[in-house]
C-alpha atoms as a PDB file:
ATOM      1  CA  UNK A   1      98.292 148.558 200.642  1.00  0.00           C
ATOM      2  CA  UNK A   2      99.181 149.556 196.822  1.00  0.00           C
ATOM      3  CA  UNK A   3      96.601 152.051 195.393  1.00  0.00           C
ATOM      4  CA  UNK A   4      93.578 151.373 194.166  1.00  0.00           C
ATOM      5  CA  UNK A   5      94.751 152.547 190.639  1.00  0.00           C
ATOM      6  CA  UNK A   6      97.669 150.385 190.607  1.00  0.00           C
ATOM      7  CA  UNK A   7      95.793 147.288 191.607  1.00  0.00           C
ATOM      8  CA  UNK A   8      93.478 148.576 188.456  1.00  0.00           C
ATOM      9  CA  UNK A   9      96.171 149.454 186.270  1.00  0.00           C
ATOM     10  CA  UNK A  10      97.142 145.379 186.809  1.00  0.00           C
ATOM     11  CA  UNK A  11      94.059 144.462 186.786  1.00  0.00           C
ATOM     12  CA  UNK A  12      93.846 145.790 183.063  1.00  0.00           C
ATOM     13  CA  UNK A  13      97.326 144.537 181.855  1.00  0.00           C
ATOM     14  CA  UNK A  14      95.946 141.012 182.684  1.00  0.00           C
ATOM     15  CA  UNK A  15      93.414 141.305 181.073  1.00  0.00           C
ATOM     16  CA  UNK A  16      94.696 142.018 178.081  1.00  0.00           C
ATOM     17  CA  UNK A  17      97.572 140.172 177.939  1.00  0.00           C
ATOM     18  CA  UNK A  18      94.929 137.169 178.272  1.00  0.00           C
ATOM     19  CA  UNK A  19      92.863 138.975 175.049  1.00  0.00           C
ATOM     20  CA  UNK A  20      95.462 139.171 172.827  1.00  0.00           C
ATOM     21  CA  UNK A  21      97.353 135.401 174.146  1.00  0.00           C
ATOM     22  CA  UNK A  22      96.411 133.446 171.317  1.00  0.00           C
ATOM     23  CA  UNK A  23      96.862 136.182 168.939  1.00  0.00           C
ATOM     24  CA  UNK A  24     100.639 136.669 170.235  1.00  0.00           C
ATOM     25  CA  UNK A  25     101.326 133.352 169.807  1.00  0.00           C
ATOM     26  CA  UNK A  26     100.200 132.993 166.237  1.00  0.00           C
ATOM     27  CA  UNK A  27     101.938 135.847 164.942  1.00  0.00           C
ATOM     28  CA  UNK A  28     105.393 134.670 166.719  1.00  0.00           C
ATOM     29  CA  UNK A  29     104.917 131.028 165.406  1.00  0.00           C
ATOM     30  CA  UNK A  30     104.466 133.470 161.587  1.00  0.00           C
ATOM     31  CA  UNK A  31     107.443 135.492 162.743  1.00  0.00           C
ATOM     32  CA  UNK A  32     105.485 138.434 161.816  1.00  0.00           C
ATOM     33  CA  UNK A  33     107.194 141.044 164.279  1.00  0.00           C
ATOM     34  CA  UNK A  34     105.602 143.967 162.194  1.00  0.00           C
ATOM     35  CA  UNK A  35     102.179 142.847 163.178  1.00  0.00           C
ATOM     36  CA  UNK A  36     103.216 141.529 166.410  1.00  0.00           C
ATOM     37  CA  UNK A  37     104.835 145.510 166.739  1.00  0.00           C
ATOM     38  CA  UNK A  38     101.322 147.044 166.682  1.00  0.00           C
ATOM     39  CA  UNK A  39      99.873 145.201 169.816  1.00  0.00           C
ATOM     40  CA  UNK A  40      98.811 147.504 172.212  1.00  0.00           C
ATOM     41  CA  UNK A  41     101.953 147.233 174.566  1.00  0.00           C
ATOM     42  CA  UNK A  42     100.222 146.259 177.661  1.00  0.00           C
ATOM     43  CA  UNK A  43      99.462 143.010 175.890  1.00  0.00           C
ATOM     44  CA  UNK A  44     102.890 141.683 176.267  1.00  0.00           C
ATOM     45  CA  UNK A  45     103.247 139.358 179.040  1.00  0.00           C
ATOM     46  CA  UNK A  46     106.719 140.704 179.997  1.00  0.00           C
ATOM     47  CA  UNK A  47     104.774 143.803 181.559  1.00  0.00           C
ATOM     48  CA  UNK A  48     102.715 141.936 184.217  1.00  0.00           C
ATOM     49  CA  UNK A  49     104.280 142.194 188.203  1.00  0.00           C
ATOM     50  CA  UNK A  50     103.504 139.605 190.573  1.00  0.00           C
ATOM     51  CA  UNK A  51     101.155 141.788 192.883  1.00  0.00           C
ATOM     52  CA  UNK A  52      99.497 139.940 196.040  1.00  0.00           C
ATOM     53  CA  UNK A  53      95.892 139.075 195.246  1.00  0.00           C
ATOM     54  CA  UNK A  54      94.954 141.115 198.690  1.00  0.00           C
ATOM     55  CA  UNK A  55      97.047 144.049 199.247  1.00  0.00           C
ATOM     56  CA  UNK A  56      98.922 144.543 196.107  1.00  0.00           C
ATOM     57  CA  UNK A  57     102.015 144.776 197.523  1.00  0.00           C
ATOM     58  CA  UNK A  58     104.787 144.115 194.466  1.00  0.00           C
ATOM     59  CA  UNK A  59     107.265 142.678 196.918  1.00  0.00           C
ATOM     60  CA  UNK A  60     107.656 139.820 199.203  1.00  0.00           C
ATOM     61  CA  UNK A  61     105.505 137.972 197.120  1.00  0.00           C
ATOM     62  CA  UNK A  62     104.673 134.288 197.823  1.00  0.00           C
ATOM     63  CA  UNK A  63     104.325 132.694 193.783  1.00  0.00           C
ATOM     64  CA  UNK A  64     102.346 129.166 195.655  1.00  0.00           C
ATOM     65  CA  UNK A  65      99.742 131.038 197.511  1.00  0.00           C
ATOM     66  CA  UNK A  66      99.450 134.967 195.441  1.00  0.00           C
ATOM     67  CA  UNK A  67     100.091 136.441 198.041  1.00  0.00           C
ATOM     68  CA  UNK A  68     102.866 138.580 199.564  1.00  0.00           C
ATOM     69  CA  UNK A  69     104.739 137.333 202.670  1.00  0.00           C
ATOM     70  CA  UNK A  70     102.804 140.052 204.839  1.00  0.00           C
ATOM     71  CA  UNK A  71      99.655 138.775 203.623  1.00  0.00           C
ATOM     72  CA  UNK A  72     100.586 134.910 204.250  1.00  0.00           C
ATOM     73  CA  UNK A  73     101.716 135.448 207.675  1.00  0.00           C
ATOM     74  CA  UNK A  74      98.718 137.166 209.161  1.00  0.00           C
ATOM     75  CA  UNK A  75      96.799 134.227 207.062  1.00  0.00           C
ATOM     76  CA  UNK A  76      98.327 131.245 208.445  1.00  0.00           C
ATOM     77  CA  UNK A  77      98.549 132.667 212.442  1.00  0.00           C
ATOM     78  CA  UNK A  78      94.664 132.975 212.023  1.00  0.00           C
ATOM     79  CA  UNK A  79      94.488 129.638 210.853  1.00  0.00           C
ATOM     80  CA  UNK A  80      92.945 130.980 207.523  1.00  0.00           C
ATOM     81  CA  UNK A  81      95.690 128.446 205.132  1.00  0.00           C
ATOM     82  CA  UNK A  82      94.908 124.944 205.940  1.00  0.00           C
ATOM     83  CA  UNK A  83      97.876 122.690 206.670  1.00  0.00           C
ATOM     84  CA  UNK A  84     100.621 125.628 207.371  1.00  0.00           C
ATOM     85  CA  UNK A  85     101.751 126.442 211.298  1.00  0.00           C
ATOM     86  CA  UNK A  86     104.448 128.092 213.154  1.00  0.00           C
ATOM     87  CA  UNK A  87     107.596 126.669 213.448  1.00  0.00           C
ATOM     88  CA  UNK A  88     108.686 126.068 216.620  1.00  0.00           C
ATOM     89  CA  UNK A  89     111.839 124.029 217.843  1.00  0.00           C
END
């Protein structure tokens, strides 16, 4: 399990790299990189991590589901993903 701050610290980059989205793209499409230079930093896409939804674990992480491999395996042995079993052969 990642720490509580760190899951927050993500929490807060999405969010405002979903804030300032639209406003990104307009002043690239301008080409106005002095403008686009005085974004917070955290705003930038570029600066998110893929984090698991559950634990936050940065690693091992599963893009399909959100979740890291840890995560996904204790998931689909308790049945909790629909249509995903142990192999066996």
């Amino acid at each position: 399990m990642a720490k509580e701050s760190v899951k927050a610290r993500q929490r807060k980059r999405e969010a405002l790299v979903a804030k300032f989205a639209a406003k990104r793209a307009a002043l690239k499409e301008a080409g106005d990189y002095a403008a686009l230079d005085k974004l917070p930093k955290n705003a930038s896409p570029v600066r998110l991590k893929n984090r698991c939804q559950l634990t936050g674990r940065p690693k091992g992480y599963i893009r399909y589901f959100g979740i890291s491999r840890n995560a996904f395996r204790d998931m689909a042995l308790d049945g909790k993903i629909p249509g995903v079993k142990k192999a066996s052969w």
